[in-house]
N, C-alpha and C. Protein backbone atom coordinates (compact mmCIF):
# COMPACT_ATOMS: atom_id res chain seq x y z
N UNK A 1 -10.49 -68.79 9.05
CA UNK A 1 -9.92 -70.10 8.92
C UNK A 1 -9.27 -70.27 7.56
N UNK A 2 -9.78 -69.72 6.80
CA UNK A 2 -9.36 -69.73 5.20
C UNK A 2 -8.40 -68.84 5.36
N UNK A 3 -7.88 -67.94 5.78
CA UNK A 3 -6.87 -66.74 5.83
C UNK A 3 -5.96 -67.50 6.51
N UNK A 4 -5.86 -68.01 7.28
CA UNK A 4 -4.60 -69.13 8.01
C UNK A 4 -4.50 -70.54 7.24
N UNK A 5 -4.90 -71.13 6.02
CA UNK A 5 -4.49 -71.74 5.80
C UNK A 5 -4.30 -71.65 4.24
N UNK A 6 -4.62 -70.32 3.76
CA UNK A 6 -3.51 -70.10 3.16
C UNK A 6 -2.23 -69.08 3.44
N UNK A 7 -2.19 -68.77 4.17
CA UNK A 7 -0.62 -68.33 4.82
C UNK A 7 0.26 -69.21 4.92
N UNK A 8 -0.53 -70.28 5.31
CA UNK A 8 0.52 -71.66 5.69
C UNK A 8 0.91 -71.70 4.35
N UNK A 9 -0.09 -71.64 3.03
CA UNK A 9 0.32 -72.13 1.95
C UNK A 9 1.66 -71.19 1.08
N UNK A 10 1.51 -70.14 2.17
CA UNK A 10 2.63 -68.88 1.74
C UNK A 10 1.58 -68.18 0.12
N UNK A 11 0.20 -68.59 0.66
CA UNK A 11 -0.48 -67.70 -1.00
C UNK A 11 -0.72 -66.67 -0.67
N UNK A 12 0.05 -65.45 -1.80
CA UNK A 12 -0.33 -64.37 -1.76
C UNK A 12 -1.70 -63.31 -2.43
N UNK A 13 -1.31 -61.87 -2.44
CA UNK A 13 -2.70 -61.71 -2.57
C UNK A 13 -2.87 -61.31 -3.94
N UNK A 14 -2.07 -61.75 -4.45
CA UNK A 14 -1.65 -61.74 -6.30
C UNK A 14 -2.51 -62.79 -6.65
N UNK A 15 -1.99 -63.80 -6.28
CA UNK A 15 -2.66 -65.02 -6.47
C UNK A 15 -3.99 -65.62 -6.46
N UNK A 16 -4.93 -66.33 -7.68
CA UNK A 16 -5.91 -66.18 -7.62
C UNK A 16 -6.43 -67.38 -6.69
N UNK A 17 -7.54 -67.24 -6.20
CA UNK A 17 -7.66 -68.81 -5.52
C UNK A 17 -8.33 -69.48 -6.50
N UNK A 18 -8.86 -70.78 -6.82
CA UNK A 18 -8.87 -71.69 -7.10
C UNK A 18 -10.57 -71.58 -7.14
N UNK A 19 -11.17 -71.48 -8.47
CA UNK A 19 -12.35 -71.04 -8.65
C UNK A 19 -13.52 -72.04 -8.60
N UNK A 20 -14.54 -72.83 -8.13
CA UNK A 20 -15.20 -73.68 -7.50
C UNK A 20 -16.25 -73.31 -8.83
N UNK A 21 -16.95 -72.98 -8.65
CA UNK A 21 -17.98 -72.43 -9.82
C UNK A 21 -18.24 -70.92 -10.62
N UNK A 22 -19.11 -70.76 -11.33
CA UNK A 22 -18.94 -69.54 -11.98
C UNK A 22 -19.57 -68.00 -11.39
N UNK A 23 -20.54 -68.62 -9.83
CA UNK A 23 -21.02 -67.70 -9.39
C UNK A 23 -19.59 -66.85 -8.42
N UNK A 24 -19.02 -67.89 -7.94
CA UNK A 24 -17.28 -67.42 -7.38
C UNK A 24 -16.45 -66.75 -8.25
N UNK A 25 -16.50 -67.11 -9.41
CA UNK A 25 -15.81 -66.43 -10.16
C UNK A 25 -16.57 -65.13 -10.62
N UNK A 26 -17.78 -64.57 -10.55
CA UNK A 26 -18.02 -63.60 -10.10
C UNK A 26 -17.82 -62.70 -9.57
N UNK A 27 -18.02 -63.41 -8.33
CA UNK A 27 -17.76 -62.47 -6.99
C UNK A 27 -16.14 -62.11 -6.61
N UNK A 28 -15.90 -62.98 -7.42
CA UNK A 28 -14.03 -62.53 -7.55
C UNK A 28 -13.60 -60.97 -8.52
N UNK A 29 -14.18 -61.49 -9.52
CA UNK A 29 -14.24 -60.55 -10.30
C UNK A 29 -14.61 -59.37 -9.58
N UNK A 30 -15.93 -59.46 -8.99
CA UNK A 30 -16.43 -57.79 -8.56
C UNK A 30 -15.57 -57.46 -7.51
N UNK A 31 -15.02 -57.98 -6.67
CA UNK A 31 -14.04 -58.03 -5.83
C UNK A 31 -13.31 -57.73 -6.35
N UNK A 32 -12.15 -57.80 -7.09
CA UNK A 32 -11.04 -56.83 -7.70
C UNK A 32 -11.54 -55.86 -8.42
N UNK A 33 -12.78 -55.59 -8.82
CA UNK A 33 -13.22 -54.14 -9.60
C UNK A 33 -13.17 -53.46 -8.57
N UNK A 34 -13.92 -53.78 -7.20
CA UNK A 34 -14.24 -53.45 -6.26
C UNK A 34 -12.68 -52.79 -5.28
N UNK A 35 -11.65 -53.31 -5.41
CA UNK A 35 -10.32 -53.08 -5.02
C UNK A 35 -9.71 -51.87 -5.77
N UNK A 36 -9.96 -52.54 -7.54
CA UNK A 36 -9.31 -50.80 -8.44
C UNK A 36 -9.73 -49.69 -7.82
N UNK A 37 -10.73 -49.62 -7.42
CA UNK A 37 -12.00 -48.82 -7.65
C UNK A 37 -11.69 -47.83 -6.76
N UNK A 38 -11.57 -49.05 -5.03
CA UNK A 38 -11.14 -48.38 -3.76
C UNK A 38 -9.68 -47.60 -4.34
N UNK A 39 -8.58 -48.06 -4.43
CA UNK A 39 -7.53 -48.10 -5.41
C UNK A 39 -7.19 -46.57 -5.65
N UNK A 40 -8.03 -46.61 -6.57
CA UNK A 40 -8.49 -44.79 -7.46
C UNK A 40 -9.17 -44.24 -6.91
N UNK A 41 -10.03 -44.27 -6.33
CA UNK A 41 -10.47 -43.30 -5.14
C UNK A 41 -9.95 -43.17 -4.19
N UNK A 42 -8.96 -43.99 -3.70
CA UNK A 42 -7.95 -43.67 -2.89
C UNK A 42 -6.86 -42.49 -3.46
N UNK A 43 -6.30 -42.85 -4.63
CA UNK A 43 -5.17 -42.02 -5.77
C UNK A 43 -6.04 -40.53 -5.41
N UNK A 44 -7.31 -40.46 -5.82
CA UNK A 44 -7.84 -38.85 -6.11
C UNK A 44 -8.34 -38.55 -4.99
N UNK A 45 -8.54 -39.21 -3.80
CA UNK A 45 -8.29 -38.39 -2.58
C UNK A 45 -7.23 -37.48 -1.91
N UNK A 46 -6.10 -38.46 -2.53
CA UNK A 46 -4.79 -38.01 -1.82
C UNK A 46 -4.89 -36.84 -3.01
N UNK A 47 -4.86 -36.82 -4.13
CA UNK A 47 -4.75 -35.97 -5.27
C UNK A 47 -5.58 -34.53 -4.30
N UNK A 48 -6.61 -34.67 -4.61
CA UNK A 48 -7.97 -33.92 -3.64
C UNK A 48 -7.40 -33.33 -2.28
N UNK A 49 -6.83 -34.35 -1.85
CA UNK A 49 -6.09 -33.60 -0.51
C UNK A 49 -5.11 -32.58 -0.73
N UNK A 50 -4.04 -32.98 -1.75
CA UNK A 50 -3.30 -32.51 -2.09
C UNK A 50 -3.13 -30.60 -2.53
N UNK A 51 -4.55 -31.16 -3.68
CA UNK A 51 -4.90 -29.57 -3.99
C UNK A 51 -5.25 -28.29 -2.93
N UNK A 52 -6.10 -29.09 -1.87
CA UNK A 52 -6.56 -28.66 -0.68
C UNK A 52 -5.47 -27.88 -0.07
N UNK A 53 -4.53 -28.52 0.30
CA UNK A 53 -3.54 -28.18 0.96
C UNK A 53 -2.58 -26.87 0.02
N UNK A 54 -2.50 -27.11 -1.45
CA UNK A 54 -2.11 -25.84 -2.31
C UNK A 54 -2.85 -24.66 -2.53
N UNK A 55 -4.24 -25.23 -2.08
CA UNK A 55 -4.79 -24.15 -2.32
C UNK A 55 -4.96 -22.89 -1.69
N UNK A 56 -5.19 -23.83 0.15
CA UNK A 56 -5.06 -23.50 1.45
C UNK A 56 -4.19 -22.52 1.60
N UNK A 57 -2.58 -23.45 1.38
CA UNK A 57 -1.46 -22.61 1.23
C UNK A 57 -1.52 -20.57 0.70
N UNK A 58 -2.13 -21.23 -1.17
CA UNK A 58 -1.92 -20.29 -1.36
C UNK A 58 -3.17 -18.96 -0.91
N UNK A 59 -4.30 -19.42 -0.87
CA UNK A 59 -5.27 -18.78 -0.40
C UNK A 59 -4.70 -18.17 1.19
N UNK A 60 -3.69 -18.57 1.84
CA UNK A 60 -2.94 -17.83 3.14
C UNK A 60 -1.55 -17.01 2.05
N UNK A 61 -1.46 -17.01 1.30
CA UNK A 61 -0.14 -15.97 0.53
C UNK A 61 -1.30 -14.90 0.17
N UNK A 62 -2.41 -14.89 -0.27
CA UNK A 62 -2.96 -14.32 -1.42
C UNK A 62 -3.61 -13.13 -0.04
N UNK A 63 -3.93 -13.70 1.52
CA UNK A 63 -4.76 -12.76 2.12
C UNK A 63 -3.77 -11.73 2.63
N UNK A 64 -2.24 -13.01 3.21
CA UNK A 64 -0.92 -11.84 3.87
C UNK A 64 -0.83 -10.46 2.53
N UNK A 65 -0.85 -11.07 1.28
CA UNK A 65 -0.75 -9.72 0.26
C UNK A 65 -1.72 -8.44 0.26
N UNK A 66 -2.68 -8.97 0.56
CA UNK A 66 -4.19 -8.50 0.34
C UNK A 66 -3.95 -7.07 2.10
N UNK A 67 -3.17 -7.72 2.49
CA UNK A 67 -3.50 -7.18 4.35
C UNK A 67 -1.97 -6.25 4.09
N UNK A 68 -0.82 -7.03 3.20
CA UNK A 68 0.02 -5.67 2.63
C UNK A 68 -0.17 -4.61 2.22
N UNK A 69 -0.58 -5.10 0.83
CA UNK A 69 -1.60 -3.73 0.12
C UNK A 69 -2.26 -3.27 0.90
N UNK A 70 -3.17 -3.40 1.97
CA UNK A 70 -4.47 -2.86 2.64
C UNK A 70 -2.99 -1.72 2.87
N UNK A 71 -2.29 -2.29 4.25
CA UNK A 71 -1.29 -1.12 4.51
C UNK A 71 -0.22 -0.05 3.74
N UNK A 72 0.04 -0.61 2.47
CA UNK A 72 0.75 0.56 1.37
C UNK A 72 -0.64 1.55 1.24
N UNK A 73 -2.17 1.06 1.13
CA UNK A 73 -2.50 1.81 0.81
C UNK A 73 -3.53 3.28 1.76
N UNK A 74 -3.39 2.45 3.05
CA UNK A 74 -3.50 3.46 3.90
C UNK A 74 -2.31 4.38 4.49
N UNK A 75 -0.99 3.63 4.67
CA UNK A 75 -0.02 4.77 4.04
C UNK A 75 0.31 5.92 2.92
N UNK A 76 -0.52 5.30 1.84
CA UNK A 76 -0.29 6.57 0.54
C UNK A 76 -1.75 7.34 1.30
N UNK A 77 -2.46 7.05 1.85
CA UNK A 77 -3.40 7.75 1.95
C UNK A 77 -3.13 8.67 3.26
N UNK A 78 -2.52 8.61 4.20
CA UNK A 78 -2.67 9.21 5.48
C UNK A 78 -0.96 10.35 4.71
N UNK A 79 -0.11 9.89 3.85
CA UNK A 79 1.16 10.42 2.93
C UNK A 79 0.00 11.68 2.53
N UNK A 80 -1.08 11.65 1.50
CA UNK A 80 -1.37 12.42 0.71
C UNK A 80 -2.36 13.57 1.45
N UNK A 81 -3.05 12.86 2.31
CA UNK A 81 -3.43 13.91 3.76
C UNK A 81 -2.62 14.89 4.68
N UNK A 82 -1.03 14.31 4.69
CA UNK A 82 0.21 15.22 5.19
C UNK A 82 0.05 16.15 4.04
N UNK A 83 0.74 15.56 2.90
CA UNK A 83 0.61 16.54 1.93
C UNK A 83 -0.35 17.57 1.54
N UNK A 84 -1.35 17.21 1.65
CA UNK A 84 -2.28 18.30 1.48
C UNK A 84 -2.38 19.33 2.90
N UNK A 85 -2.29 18.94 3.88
CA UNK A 85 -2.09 19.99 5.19
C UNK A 85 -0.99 20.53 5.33
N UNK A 86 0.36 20.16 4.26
CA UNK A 86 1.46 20.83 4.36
C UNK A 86 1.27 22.12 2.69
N UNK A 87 0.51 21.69 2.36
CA UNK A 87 0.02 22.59 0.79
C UNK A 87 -0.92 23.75 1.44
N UNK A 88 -1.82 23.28 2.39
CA UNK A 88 -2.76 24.51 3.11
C UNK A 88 -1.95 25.35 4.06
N UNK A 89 -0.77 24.57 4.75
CA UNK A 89 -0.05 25.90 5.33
C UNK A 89 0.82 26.61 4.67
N UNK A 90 1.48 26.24 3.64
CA UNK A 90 2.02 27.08 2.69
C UNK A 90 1.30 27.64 2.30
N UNK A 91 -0.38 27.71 1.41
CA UNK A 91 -0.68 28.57 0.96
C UNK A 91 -1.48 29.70 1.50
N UNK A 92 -1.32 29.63 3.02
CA UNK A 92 -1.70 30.57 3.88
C UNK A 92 -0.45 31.15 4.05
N UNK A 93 0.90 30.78 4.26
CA UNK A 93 2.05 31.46 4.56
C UNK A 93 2.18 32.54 3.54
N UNK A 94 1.59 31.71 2.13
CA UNK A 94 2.03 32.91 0.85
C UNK A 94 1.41 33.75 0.98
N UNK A 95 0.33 33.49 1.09
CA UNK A 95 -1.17 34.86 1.55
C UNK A 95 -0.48 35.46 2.11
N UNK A 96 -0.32 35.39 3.32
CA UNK A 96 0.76 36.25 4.59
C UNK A 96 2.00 36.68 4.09
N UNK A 97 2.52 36.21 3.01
CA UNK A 97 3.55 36.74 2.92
C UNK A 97 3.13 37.85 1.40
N UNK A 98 2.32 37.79 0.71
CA UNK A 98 1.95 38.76 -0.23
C UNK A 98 1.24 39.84 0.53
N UNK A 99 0.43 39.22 1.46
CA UNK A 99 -0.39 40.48 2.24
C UNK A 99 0.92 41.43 2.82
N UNK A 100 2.05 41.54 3.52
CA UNK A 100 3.41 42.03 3.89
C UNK A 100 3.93 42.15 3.34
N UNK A 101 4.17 41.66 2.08
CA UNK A 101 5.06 42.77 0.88
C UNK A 101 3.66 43.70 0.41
N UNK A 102 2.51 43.40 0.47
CA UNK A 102 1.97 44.65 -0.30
C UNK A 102 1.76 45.82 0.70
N UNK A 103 1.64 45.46 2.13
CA UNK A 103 2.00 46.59 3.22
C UNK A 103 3.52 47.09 2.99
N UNK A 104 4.18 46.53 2.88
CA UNK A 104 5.60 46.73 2.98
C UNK A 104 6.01 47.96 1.37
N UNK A 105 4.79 48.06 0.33
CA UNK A 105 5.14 48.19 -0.52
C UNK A 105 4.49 49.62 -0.42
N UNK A 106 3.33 50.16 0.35
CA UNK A 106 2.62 50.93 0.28
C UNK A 106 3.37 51.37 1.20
N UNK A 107 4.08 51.11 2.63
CA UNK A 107 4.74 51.81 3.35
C UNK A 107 6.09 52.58 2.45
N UNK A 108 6.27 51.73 1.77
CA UNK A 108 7.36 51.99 0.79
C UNK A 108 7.00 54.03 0.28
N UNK A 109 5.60 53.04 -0.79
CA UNK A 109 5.24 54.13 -1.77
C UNK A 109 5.50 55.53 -0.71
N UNK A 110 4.58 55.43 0.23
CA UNK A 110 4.57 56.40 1.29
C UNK A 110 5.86 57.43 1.52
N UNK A 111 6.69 56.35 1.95
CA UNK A 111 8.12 56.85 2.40
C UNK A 111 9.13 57.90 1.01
N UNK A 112 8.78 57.25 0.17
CA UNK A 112 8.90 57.66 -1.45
C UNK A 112 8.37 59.12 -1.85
N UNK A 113 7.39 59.21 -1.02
CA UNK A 113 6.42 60.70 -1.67
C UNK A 113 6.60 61.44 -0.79
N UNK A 114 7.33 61.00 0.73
CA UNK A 114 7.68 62.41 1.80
C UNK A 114 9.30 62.28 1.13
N UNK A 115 9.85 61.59 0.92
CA UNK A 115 11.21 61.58 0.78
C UNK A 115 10.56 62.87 -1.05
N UNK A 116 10.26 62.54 -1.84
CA UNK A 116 10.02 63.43 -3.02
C UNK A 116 9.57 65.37 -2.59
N UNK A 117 8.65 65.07 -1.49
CA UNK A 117 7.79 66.44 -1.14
C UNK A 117 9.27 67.12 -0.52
N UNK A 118 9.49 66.66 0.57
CA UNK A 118 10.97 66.78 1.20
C UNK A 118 12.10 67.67 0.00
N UNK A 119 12.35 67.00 -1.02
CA UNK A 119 13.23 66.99 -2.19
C UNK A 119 13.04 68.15 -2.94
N UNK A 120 11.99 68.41 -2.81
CA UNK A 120 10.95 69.49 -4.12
C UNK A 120 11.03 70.72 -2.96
N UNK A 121 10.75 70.38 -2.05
CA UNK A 121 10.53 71.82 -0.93
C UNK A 121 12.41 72.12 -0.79
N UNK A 122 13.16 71.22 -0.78
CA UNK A 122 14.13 72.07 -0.37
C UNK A 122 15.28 72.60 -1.74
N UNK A 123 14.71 72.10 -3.22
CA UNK A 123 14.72 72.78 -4.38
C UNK A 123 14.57 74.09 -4.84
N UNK A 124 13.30 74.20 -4.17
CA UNK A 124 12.10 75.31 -4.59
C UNK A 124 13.09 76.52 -4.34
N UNK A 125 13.37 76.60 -3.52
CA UNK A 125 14.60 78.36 -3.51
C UNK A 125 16.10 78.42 -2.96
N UNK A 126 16.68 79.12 -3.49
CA UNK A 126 17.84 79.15 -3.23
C UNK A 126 18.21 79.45 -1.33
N UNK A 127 17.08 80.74 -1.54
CA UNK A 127 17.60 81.33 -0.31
C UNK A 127 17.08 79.88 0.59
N UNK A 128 16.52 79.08 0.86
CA UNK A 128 15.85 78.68 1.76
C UNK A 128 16.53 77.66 1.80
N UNK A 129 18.09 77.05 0.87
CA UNK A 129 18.85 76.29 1.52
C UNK A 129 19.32 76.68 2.60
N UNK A 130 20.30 77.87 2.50
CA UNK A 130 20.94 78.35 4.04
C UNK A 130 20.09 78.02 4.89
N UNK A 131 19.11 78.37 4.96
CA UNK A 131 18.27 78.51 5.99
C UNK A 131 18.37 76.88 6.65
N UNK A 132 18.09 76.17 5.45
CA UNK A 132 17.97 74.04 6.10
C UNK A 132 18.83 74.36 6.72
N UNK A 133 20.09 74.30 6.03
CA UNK A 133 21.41 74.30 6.20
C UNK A 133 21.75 74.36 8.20
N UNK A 134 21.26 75.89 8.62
CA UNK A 134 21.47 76.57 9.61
C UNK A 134 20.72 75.40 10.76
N UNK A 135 19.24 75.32 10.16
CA UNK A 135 18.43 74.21 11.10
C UNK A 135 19.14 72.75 11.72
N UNK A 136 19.69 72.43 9.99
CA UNK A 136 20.80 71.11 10.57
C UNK A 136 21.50 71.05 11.86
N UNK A 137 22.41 72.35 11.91
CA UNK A 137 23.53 72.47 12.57
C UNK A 137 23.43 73.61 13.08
N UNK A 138 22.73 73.68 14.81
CA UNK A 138 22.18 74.71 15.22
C UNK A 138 23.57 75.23 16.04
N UNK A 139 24.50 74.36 16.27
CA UNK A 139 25.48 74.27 17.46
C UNK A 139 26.90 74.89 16.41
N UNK A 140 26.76 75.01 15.48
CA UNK A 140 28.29 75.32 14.51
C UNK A 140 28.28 76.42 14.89
C-alpha cells in the first residue's frame, strides 16, 4: 500500500522517505548498508564469475597444448625407434659387407699366389717355354 502511494507521488528510490523517529532512521540506515553491501557482492560475483570463465578458458588452451606436446612427443619417440632400427640394419649390412670384402680379399690373396706359382714355374727354364708354348696351341 505504501509502494502505490508513493508512485502516485512519482517518489523515487533516491529519495529518502520522511523519517518518523530515530528507530526508522535506523533501519533506513541499515537498509542502505544493507543495499551497498548486496551492491558489492554483487560487483565481485560478476568479477568471480568472470575469472571463472578466464580461467576455464584458459585451463581448456593449457590441456589442447598439453595433448599437443603429448603427440610431438610420441612422434620424436616412435622417429627415434625408426632410427635406431634403421642404424641396426645398416650395421648388420656393414658386417655383411666387411665379412665379403674379407672373403673377397682372401679369394683374391689366393688367386694372387696361383697366378705367382704359375709365373715362377713358367720362368724357371728356358726349354720349358716351347714346350707351354706347344700346349697352348695344340692345333697350329
Amino acid at each position: 500500500m505504501s509502494s502505490e502511494f508513493l508512485s502516485e507521488l512519482h517518489w523515487e528510490d533516491g529519495f529518502a522517505i520522511p523519517v518518523a523517529n530515530q528507530e526508522n532512521k535506523i533501519l533506513e540506515d541499515q537498509l542502505a548498508k544493507l543495499h551497498k553491501e548486496k551492491s558489492n557482492l554483487q560487483d565481485q560475483l560478476r568479477d568471480y564469475e568472470d575469472r571463472i570463465n578466464s580461467m576455464s578458458s584458459h585451463l581448456k588452451n593449457v590441456n589442447q597444448e598439453f595433448l599437443f606436446t603429448q603427440s610431438l612427443y610420441k612422434a620424436r619417440e616412435c622417429e627415434i625407434e625408426s632410427e635406431e632400427h634403421f642404424k641396426a640394419i645398416a650395421e648388420r649390412e656393414l658386417g655383411r659387407v666387411k665379412d665379403e670384402i674379407q672373403q673377397l680379399e682372401k679369394e683374391m690373396a689366393i688367386i694372387l699366389e696361383r697366378k705367382n706359382d704359375k709365373e715362377v714355374g713358367v720362368t724357371c727354364g728356358p726349354a720349358s717355354a716351347p714346350a707351354l708354348s706347344r700346349e697352348n696351341r695344340p692345333f697350329l
